[in-house]
PDB file of N, CA and C in Angstrom:
ATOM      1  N   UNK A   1      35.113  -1.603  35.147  1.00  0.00           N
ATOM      2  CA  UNK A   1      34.776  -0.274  35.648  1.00  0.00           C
ATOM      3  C   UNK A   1      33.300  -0.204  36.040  1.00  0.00           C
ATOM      4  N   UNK A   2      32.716  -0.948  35.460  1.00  0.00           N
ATOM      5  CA  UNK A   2      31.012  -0.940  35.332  1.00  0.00           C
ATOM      6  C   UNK A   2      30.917  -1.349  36.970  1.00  0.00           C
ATOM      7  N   UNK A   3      31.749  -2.398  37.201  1.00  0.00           N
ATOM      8  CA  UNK A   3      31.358  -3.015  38.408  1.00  0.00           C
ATOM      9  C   UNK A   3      31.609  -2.309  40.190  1.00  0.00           C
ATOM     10  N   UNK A   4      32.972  -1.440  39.396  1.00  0.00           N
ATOM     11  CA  UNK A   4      33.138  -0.077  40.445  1.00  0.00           C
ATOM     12  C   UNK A   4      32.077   0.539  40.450  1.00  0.00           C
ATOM     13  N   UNK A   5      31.880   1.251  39.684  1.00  0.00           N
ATOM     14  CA  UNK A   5      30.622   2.375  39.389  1.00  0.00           C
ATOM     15  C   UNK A   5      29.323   1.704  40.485  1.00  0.00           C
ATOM     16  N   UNK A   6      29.195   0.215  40.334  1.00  0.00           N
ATOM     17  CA  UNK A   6      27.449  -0.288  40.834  1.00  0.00           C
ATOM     18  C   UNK A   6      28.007  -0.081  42.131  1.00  0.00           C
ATOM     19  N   UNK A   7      29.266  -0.392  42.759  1.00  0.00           N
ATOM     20  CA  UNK A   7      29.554  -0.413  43.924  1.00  0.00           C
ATOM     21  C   UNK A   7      29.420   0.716  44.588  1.00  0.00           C
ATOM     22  N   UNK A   8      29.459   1.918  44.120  1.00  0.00           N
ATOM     23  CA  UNK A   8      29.877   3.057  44.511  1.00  0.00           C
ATOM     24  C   UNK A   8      28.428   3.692  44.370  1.00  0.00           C
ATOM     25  N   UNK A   9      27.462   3.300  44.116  1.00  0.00           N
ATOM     26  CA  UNK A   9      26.315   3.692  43.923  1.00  0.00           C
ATOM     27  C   UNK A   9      25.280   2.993  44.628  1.00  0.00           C
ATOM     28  N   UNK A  10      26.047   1.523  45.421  1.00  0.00           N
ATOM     29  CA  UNK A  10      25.417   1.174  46.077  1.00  0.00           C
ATOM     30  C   UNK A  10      26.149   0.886  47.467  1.00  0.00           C
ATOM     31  N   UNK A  11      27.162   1.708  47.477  1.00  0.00           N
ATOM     32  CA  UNK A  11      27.753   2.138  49.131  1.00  0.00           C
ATOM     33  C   UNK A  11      26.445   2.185  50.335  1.00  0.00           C
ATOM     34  N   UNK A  12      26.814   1.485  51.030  1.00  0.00           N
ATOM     35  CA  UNK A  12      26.447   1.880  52.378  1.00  0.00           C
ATOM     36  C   UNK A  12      26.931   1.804  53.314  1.00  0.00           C
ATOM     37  N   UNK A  13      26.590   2.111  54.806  1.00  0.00           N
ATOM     38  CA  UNK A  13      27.714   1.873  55.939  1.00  0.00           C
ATOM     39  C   UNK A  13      26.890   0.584  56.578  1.00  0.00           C
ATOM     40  N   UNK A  14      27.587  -0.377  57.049  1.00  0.00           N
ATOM     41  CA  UNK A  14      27.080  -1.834  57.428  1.00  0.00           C
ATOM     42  C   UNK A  14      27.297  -1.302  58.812  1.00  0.00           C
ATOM     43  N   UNK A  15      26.032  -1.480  59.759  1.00  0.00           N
ATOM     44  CA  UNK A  15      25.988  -1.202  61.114  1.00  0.00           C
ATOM     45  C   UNK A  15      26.762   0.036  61.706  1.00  0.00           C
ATOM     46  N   UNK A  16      27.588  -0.087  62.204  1.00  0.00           N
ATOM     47  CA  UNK A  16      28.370   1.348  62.668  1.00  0.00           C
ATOM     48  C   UNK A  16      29.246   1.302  62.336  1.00  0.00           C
ATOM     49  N   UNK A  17      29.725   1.117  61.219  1.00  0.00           N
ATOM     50  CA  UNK A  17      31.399   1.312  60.840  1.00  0.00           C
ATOM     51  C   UNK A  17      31.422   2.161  59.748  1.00  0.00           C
ATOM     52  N   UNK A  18      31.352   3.752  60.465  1.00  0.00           N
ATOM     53  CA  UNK A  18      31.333   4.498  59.036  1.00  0.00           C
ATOM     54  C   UNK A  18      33.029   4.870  58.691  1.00  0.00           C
ATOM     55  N   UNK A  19      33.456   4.621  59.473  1.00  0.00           N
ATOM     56  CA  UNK A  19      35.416   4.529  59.156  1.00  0.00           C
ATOM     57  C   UNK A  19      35.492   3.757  57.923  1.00  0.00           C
ATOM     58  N   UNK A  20      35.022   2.524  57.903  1.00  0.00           N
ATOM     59  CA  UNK A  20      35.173   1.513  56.791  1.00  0.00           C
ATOM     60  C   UNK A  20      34.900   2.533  55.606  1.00  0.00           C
ATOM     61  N   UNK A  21      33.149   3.026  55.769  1.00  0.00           N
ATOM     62  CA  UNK A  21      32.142   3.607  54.842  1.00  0.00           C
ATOM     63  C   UNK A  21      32.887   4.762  54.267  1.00  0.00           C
ATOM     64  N   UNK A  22      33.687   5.574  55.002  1.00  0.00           N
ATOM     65  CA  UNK A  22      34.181   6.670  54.269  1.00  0.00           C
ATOM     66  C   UNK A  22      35.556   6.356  53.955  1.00  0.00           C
ATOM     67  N   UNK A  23      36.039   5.603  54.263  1.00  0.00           N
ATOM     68  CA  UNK A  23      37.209   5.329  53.324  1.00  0.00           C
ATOM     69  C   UNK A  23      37.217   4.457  52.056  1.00  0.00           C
ATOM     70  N   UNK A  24      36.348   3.126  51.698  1.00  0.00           N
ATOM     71  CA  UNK A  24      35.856   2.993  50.524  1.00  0.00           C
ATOM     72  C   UNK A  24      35.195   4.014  50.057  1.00  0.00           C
ATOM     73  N   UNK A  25      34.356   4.851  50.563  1.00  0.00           N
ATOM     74  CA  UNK A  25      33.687   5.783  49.667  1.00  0.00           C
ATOM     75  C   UNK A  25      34.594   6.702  48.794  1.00  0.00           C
ATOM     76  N   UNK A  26      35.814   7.385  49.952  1.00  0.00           N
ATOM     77  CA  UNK A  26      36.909   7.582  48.890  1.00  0.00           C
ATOM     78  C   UNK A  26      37.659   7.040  48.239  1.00  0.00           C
ATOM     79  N   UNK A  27      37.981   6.358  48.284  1.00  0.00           N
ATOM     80  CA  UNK A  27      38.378   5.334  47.154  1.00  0.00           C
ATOM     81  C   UNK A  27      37.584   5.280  46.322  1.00  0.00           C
ATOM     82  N   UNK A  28      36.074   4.889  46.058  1.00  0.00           N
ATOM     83  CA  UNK A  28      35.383   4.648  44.780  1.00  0.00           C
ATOM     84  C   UNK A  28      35.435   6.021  44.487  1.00  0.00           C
ATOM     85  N   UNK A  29      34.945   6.784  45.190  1.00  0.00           N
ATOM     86  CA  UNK A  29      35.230   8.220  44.303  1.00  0.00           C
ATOM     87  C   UNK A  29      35.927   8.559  43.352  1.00  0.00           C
ATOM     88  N   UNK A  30      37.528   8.199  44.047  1.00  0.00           N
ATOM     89  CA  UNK A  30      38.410   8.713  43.113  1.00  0.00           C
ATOM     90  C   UNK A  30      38.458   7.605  41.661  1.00  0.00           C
ATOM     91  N   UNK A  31      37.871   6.888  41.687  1.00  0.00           N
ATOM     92  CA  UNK A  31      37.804   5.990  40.708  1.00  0.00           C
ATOM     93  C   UNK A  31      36.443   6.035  39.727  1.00  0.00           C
ATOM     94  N   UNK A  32      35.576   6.674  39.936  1.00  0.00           N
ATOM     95  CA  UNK A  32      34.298   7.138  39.120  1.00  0.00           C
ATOM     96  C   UNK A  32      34.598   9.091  39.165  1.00  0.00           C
ATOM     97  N   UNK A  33      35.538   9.241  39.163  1.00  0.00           N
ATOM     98  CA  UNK A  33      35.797  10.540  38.727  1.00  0.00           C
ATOM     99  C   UNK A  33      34.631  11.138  37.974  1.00  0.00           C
ATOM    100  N   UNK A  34      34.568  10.698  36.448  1.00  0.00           N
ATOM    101  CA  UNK A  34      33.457  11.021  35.654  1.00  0.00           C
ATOM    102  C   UNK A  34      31.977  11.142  35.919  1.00  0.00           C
ATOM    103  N   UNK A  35      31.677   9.784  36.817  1.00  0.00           N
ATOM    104  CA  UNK A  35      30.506   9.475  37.427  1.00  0.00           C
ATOM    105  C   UNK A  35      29.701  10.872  38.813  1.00  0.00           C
ATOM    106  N   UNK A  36      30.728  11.084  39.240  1.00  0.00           N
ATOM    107  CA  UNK A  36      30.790  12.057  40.269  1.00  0.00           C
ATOM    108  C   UNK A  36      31.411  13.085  39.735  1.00  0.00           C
ATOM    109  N   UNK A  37      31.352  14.102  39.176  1.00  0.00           N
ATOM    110  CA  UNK A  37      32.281  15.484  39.558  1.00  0.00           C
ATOM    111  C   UNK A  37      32.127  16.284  39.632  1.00  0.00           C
ATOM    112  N   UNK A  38      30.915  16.945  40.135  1.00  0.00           N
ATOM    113  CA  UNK A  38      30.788  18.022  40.952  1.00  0.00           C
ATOM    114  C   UNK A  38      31.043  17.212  42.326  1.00  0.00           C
ATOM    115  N   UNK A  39      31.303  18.027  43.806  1.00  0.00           N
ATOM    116  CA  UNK A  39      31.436  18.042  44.847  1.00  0.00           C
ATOM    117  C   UNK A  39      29.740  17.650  45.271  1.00  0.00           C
ATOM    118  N   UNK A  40      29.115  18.416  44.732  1.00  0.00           N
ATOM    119  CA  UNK A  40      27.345  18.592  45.474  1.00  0.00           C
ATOM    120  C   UNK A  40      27.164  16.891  44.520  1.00  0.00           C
ATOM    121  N   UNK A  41      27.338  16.483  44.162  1.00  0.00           N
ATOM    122  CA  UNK A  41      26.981  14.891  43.684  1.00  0.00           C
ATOM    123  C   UNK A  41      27.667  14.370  44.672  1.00  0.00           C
ATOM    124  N   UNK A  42      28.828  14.415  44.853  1.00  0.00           N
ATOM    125  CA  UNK A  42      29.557  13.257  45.692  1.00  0.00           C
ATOM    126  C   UNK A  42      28.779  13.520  47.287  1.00  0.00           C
ATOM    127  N   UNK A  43      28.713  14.601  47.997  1.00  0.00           N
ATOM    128  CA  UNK A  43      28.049  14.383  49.196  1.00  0.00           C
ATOM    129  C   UNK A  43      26.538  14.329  48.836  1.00  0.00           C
ATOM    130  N   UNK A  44      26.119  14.261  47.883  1.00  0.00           N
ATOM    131  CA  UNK A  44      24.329  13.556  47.414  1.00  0.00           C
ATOM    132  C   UNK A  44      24.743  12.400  47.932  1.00  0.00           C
ATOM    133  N   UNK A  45      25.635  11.493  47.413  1.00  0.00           N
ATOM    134  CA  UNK A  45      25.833   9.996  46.891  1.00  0.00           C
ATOM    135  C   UNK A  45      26.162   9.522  48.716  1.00  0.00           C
ATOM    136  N   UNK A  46      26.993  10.555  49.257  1.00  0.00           N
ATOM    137  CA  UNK A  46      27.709  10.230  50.520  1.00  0.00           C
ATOM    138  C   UNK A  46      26.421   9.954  51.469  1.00  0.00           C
ATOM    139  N   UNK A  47      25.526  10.962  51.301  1.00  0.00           N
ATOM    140  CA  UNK A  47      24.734  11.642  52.260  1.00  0.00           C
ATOM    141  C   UNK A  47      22.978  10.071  52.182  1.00  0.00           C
ATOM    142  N   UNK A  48      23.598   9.526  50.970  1.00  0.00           N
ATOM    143  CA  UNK A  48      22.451   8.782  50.883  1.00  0.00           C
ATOM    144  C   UNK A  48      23.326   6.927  51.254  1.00  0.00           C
ATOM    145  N   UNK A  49      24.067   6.997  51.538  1.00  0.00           N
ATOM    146  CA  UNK A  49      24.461   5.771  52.082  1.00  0.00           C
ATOM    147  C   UNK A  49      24.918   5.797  53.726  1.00  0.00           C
ATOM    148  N   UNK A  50      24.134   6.811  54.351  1.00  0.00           N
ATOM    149  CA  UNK A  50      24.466   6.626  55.797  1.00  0.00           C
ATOM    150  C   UNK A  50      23.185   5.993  56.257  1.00  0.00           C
ATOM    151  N   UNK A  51      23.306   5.419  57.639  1.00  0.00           N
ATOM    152  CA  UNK A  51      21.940   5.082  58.203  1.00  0.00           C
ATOM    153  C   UNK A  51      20.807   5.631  58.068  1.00  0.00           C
ATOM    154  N   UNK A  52      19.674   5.242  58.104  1.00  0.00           N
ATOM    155  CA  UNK A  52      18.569   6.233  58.300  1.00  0.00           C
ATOM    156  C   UNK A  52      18.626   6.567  59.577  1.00  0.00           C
ATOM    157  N   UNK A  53      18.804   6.656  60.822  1.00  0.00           N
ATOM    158  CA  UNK A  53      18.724   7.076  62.079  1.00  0.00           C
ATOM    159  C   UNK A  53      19.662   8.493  62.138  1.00  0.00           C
ATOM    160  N   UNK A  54      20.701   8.727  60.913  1.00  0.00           N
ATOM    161  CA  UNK A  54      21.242   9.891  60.957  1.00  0.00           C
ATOM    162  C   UNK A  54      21.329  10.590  59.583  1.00  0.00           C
ATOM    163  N   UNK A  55      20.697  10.045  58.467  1.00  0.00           N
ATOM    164  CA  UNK A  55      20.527  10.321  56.963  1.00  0.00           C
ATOM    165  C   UNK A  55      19.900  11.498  57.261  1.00  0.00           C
ATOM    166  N   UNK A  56      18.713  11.791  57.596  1.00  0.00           N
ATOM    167  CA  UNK A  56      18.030  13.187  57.702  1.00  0.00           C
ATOM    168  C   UNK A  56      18.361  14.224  58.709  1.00  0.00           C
ATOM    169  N   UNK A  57      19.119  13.963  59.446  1.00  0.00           N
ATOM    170  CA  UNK A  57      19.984  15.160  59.975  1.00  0.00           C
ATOM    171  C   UNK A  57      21.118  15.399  59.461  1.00  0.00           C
ATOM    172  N   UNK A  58      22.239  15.045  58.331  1.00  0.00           N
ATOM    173  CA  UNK A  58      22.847  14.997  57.480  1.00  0.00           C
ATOM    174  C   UNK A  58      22.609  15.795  56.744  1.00  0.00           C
ATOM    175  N   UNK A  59      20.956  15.659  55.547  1.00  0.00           N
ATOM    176  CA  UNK A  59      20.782  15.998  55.132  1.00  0.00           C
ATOM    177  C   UNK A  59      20.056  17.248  55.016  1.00  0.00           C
ATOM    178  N   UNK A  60      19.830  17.358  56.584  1.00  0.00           N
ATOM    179  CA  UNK A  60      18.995  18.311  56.888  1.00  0.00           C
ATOM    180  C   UNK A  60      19.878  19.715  56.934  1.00  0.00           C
ATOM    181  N   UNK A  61      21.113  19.450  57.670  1.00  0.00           N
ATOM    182  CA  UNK A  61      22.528  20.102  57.413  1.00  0.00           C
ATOM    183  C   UNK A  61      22.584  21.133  56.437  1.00  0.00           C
ATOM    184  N   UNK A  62      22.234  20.229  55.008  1.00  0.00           N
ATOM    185  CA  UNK A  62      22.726  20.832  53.671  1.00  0.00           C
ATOM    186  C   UNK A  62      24.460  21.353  53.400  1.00  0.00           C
ATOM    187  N   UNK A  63      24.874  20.159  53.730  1.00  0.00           N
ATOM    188  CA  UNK A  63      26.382  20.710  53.613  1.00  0.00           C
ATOM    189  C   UNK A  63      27.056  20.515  52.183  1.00  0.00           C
ATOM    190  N   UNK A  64      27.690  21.384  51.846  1.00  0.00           N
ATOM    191  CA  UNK A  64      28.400  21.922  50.891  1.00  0.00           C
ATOM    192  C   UNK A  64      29.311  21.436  50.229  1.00  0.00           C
ATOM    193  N   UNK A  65      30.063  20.523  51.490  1.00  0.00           N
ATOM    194  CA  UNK A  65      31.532  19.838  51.153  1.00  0.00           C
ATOM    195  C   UNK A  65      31.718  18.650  51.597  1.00  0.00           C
ATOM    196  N   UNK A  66      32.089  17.523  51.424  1.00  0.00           N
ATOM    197  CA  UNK A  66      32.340  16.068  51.867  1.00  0.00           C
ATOM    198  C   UNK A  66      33.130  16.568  53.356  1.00  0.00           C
ATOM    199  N   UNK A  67      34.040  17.231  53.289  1.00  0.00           N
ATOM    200  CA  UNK A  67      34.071  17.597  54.966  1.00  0.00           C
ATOM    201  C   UNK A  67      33.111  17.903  55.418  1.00  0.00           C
ATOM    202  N   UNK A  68      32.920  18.604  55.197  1.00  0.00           N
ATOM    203  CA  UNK A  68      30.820  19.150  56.374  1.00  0.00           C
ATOM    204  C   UNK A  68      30.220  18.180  56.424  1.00  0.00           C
ATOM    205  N   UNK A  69      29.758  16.802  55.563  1.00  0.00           N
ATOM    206  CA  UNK A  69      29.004  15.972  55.399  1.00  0.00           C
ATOM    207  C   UNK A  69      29.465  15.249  56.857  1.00  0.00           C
ATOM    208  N   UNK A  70      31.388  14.927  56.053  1.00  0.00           N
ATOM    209  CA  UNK A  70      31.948  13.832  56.788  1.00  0.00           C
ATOM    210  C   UNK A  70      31.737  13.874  58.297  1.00  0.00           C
ATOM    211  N   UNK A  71      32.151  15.317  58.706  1.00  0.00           N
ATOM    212  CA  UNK A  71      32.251  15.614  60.411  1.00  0.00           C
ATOM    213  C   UNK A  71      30.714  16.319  60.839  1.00  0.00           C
ATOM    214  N   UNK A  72      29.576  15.761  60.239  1.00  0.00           N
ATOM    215  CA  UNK A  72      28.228  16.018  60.464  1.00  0.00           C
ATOM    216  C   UNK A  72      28.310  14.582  60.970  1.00  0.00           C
ATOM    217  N   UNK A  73      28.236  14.080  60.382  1.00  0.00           N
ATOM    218  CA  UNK A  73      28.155  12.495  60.402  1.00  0.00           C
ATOM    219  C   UNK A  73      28.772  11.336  61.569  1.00  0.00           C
ATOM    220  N   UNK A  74      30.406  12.034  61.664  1.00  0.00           N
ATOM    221  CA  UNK A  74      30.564  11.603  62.579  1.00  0.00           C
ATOM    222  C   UNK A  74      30.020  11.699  63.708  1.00  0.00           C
ATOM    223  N   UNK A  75      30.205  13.547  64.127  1.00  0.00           N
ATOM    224  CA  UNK A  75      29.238  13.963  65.253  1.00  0.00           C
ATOM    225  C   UNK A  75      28.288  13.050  65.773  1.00  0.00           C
ATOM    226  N   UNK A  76      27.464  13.073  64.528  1.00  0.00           N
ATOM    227  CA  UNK A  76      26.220  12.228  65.115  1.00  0.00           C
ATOM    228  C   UNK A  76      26.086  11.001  65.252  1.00  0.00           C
ATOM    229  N   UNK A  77      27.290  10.176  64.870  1.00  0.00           N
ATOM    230  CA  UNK A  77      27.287   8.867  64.729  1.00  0.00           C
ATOM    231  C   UNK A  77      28.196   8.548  66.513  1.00  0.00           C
ATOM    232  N   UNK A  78      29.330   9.394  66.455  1.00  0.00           N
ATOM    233  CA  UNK A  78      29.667   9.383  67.955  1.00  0.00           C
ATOM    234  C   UNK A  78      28.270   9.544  69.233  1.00  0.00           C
ATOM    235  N   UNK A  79      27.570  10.540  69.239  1.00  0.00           N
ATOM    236  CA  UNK A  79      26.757  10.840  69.858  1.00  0.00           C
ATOM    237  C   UNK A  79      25.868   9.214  70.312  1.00  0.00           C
ATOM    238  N   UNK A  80      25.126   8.889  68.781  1.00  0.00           N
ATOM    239  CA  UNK A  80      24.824   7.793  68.926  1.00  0.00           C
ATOM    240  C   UNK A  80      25.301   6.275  69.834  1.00  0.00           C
ATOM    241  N   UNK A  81      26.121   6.038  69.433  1.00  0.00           N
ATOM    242  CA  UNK A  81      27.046   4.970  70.037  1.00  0.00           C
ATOM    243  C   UNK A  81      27.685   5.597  71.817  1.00  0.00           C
ATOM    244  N   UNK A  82      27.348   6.684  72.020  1.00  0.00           N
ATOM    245  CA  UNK A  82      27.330   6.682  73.284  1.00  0.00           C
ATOM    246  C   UNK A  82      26.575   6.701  73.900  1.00  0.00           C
ATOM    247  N   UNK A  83      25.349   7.427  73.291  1.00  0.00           N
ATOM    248  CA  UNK A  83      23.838   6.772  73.922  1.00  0.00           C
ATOM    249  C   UNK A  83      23.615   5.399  73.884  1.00  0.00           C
ATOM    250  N   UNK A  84      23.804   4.657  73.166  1.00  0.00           N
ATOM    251  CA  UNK A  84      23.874   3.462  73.131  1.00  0.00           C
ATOM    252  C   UNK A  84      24.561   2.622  74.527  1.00  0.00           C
ATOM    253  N   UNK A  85      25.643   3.191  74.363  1.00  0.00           N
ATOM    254  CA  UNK A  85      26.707   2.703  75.716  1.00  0.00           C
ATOM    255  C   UNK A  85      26.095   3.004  77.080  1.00  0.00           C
ATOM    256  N   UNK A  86      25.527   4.297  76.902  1.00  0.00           N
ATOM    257  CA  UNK A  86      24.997   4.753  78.619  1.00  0.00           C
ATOM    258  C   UNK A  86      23.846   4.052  78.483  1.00  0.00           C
ATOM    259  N   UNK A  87      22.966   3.939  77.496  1.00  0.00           N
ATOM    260  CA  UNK A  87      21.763   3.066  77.678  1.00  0.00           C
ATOM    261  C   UNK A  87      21.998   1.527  78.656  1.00  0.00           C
ATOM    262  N   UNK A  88      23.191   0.756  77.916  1.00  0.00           N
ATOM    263  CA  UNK A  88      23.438  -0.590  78.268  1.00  0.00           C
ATOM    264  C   UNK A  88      24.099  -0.660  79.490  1.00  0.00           C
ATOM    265  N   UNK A  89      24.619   0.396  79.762  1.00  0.00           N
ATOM    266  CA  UNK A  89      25.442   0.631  81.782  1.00  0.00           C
ATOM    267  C   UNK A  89      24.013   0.577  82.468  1.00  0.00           C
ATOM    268  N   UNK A  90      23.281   1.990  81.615  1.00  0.00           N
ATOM    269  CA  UNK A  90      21.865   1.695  83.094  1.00  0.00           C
ATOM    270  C   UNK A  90      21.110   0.573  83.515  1.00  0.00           C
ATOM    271  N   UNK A  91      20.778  -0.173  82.088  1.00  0.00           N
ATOM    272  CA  UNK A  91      20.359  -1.199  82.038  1.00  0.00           C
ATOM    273  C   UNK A  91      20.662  -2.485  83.144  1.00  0.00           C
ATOM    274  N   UNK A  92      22.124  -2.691  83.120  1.00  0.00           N
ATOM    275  CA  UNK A  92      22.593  -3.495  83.423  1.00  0.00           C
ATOM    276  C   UNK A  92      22.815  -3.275  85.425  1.00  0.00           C
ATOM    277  N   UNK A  93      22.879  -1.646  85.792  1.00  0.00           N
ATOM    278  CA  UNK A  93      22.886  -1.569  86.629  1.00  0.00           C
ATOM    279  C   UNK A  93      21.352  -1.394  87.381  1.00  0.00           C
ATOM    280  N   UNK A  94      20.291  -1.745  86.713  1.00  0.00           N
ATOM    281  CA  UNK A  94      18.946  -1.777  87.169  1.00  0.00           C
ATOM    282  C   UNK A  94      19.034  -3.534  87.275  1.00  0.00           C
ATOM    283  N   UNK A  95      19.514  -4.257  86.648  1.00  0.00           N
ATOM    284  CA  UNK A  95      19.659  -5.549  87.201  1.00  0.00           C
ATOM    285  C   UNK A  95      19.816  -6.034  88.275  1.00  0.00           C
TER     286      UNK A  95
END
């Protein structure tokens, strides 16, 4: 259990795959029950294993509920990865 717990405390999302990130995250959740149980802990815990490029608008949020967190997050994580995408079209069409 000890070794769940370190995991779940040391969640993060690896590059852009916060699909992965929030579905282990629920999963360890429901498995450190004790560790987590208020709601305002679990999106602390959520809110501190996202990127830094979107951690402080997350947090800036102040959301209430692992939904608010979750679809903050995405938002901005979609947003991202399409700037990203239009960045690499222009790029490529200035070639």
């Amino acid at each position: 259990m000890k070794k769940i717990e370190t995991e779940f405390w040391n969640l993060e999302v690896q590059g852009i795959d916060v699909t992965r990130y929030n579905q282990r995250f629920q999963e360890l959740a429901l498995l450190c029950v004790r560790t987590c149980q208020e709601e305002s802990d679990r999106v602390e815990r959520y809110i501190g294993g996202l990127p830094d490029s979107i951690h402080g608008s997350v947090a800036a949020s102040k959301p209430k509920t692992m939904q608010q967190a979750t679809e903050m997050e995405t938002g901005l994580m979609d947003k991202k990865i399409r700037t990203y995408a239009e960045r690499q079209a222009a790029n490529k069409r200035k070639s």
